[in-house]
Structures are given as C-alpha cells and as structure tokens.
N, C-alpha and C. Protein backbone atom coordinates (compact mmCIF):
# COMPACT_ATOMS: atom_id res chain seq x y z
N UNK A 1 29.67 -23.29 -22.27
CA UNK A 1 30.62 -22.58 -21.47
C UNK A 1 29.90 -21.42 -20.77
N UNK A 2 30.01 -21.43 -19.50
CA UNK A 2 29.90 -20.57 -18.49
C UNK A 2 30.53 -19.09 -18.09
N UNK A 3 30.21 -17.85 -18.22
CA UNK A 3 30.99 -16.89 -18.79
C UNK A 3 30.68 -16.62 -16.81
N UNK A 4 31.69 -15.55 -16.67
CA UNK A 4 32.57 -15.34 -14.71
C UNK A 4 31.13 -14.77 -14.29
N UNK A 5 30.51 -14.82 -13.34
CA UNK A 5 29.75 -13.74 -12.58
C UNK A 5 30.14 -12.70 -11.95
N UNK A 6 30.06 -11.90 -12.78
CA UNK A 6 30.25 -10.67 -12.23
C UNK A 6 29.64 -9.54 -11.78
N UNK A 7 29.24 -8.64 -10.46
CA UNK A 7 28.71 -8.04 -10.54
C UNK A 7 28.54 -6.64 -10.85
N UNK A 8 28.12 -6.31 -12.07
CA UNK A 8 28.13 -4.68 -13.03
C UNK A 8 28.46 -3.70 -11.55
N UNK A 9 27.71 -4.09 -10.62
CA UNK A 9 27.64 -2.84 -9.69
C UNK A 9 28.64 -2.60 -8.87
N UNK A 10 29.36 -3.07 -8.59
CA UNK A 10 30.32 -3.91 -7.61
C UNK A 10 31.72 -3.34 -8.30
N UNK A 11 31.93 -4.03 -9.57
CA UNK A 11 32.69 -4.10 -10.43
C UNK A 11 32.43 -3.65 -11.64
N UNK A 12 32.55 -2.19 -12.02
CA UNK A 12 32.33 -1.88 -13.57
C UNK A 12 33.12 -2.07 -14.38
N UNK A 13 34.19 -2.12 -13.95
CA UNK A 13 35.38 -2.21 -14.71
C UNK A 13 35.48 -3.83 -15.42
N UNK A 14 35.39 -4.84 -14.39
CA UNK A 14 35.35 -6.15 -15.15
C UNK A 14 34.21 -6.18 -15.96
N UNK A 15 33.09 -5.86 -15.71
CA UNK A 15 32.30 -5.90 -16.60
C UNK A 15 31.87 -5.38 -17.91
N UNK A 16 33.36 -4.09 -17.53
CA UNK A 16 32.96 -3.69 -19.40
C UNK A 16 33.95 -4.60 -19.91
N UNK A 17 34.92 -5.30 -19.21
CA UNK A 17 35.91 -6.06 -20.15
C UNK A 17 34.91 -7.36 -20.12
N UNK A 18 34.10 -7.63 -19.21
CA UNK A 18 33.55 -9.04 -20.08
C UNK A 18 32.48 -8.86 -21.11
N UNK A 19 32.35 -7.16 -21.67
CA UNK A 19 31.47 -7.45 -22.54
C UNK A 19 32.07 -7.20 -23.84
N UNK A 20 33.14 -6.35 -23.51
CA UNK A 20 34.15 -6.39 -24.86
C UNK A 20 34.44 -7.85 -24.94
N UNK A 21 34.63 -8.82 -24.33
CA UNK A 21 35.36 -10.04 -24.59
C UNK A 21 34.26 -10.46 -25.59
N UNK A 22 33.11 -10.60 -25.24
CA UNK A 22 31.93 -11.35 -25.13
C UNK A 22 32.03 -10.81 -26.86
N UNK A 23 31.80 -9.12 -26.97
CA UNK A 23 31.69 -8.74 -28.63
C UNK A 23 32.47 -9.16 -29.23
N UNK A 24 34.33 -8.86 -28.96
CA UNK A 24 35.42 -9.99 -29.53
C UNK A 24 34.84 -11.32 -29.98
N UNK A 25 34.47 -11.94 -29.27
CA UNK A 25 33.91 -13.34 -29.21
C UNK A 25 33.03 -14.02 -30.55
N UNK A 26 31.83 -12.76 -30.50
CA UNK A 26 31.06 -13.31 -31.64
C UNK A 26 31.04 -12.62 -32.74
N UNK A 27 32.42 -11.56 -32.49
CA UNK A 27 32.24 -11.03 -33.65
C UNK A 27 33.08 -12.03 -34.96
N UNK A 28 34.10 -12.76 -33.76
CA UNK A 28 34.86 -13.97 -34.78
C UNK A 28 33.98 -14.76 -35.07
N UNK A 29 33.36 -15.60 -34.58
CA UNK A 29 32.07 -16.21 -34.82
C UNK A 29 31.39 -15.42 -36.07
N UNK A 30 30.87 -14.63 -35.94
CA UNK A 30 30.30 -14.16 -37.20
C UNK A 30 31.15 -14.08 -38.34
N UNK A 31 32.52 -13.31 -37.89
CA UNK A 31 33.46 -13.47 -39.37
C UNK A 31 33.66 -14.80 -39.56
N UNK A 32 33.75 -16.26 -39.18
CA UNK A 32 34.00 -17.16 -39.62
C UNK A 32 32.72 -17.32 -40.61
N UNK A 33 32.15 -17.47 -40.35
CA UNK A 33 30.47 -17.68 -41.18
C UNK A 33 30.67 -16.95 -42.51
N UNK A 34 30.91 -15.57 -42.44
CA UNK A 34 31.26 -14.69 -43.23
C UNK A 34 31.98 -14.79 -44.37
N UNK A 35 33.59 -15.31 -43.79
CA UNK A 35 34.22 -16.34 -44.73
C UNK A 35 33.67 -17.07 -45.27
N UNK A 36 33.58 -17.73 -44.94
CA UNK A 36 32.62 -18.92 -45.61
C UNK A 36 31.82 -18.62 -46.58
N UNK A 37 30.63 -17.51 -46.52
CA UNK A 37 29.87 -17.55 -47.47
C UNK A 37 30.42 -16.73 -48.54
N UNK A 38 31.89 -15.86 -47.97
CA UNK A 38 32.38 -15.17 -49.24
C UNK A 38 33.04 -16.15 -50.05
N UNK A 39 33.60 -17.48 -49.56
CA UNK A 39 34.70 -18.68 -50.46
C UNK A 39 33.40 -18.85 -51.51
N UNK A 40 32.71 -19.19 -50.41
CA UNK A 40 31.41 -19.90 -51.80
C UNK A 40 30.67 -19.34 -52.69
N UNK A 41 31.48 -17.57 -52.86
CA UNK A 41 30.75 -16.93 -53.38
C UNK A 41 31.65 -16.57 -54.78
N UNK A 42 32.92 -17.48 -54.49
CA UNK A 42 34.01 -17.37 -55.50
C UNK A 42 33.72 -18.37 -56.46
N UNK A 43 33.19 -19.57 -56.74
CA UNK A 43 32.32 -20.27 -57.57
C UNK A 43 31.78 -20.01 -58.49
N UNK A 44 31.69 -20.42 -59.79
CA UNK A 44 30.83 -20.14 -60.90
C UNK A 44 29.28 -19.96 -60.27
N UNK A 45 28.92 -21.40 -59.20
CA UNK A 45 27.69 -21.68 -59.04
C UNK A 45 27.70 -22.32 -57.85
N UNK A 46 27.85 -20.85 -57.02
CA UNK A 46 28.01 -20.84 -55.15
C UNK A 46 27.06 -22.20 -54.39
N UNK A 47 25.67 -22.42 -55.02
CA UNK A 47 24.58 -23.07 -54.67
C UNK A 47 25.22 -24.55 -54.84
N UNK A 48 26.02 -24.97 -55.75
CA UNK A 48 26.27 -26.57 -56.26
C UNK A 48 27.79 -26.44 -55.86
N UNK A 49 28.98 -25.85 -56.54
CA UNK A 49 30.05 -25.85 -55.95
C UNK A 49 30.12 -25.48 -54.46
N UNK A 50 30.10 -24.66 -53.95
CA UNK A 50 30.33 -24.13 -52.42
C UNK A 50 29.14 -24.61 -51.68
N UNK A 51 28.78 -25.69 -52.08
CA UNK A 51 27.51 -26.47 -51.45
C UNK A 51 27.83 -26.21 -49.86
N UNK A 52 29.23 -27.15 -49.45
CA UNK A 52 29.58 -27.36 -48.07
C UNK A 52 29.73 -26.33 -47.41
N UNK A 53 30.62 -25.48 -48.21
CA UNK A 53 30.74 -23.98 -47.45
C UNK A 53 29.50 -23.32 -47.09
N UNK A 54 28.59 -23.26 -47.65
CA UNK A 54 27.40 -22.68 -47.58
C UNK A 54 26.21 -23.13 -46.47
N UNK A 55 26.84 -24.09 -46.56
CA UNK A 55 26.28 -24.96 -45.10
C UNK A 55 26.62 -24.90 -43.59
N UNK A 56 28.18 -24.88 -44.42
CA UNK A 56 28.97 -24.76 -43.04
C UNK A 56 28.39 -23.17 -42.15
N UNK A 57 28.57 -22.34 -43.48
CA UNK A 57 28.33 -20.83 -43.05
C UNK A 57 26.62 -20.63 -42.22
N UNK A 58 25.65 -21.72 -42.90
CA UNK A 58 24.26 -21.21 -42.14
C UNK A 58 24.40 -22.02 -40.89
N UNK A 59 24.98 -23.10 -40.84
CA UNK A 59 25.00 -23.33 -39.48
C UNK A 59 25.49 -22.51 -38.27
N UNK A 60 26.49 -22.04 -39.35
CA UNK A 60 27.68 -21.12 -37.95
C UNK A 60 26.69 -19.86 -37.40
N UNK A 61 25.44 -19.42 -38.88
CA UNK A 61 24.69 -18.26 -38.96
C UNK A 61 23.67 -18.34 -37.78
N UNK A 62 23.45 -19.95 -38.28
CA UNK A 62 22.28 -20.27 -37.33
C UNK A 62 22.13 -20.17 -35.87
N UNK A 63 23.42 -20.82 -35.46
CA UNK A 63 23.70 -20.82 -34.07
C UNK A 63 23.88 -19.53 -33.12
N UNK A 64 24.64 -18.62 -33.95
CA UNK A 64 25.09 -17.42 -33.80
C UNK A 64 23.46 -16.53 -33.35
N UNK A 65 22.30 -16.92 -34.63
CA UNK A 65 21.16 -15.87 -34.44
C UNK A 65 20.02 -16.72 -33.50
N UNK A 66 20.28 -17.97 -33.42
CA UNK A 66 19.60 -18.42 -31.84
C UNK A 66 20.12 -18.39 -30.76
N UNK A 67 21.15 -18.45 -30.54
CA UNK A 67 21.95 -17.80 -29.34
C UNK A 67 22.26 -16.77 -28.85
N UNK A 68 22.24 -15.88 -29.62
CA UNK A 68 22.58 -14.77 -29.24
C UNK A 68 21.58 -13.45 -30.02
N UNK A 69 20.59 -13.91 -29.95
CA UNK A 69 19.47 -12.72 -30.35
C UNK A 69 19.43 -11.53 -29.86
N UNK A 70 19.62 -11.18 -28.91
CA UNK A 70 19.38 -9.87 -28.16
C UNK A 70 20.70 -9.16 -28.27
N UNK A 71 21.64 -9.76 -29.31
CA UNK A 71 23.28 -9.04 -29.63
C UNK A 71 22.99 -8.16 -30.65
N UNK A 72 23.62 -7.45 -31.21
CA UNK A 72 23.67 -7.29 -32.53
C UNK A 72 24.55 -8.05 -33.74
N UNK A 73 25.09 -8.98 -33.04
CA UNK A 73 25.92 -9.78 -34.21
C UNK A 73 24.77 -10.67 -33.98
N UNK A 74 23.98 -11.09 -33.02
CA UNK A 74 22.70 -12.43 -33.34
C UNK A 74 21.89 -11.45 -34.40
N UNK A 75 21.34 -10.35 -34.39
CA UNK A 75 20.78 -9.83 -35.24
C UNK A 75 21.17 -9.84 -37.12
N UNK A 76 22.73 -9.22 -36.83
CA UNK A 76 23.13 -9.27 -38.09
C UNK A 76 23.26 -10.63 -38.67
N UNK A 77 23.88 -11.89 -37.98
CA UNK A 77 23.53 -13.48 -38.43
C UNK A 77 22.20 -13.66 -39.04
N UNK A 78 21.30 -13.49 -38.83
CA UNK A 78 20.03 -13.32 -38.52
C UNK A 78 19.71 -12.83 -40.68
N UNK A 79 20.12 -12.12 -40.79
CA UNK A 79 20.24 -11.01 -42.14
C UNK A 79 21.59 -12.14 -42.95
N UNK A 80 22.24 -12.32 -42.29
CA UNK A 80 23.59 -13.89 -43.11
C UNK A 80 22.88 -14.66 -43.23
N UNK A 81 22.08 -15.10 -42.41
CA UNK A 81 21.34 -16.40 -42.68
C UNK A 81 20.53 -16.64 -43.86
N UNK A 82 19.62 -15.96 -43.86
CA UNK A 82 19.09 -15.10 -45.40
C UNK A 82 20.01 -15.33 -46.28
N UNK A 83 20.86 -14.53 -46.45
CA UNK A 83 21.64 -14.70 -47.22
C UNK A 83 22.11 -16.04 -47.99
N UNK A 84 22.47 -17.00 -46.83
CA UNK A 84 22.86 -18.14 -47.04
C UNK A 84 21.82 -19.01 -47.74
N UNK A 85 20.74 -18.99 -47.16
CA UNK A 85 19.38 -19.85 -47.33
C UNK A 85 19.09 -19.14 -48.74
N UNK A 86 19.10 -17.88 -49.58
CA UNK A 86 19.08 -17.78 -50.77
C UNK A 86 20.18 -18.29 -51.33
N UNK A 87 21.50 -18.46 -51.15
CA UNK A 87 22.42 -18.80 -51.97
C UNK A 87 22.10 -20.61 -52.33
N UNK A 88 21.83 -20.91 -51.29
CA UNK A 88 21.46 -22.43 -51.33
C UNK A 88 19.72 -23.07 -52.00
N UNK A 89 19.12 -21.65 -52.24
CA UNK A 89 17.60 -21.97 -53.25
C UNK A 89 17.01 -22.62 -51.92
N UNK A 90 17.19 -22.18 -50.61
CA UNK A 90 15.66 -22.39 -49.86
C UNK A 90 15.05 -21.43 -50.09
C-alpha cells in the first residue's frame, strides 16, 4: 500500500496528519506482536505451549523491524524480536 504524496512544504498540515497516521499505524502493528508474545508468556513453557503465538509475534516483529527501520517502533520491534527469538531458544 501506497501512502498520499504529499508535499511537507506546500502542505504542513497534511503532513503532520500523515505522520501521526503513519505512528497510529505501526504502533498497532507493534501492539499486535506485543500481544502475542505477552499470551505466550502466560504458559507454564512459553517456548513449547505458545509455540504459535511466538511465531506469530516474530513474524509480526520481523516485518515491522525490516520495514520500517528508520521508525522508532522498527527500532523497538527490532529489541521484540530478541525477545521472541529467546523465548523460542534461537
């Protein structure tokens, strides 16, 4: 998906709303992931029970910190991911 062209200079105003959208955006993205690795963290043994969740969550982590690196939610994914990849014994 293709986000509007807008030009900052032209238009400041749309452009701070497309970057609030944009933070809105991945900040759900990141809380979904988030979820996730907190369900699987409700488990005796997050690594074998919350197998899927934990998967689900580094993928969501993954995508989030190759896509969007230069964010600070790609950054903080980035630090989830970790997270995840220890819960799962990579």
């Amino acid at each position: 998906m293709q986000g509007a062209k807008v030009d900052a200079k032209k238009n400041p105003e749309q452009a701070a709303v497309r970057e609030k959208y944009r933070g809105d955006f991945l900040e759900a993205i990141k809380n979904s992931g988030e979820a996730r690795l907190l369900a699987a963290k409700t488990f005796a043994d997050p690594g074998k029970d919350g197998k899927q969740l934990l998967e689900d969550s580094l993928k969501t982590f993954s995508e989030l910190s190759d896509k969007y690196e230069i964010y600070v939610h790609g950054v903080m994914a980035l630090a989830y991911r970790g997270e995840v990849q220890l819960a799962l014994g990579m």
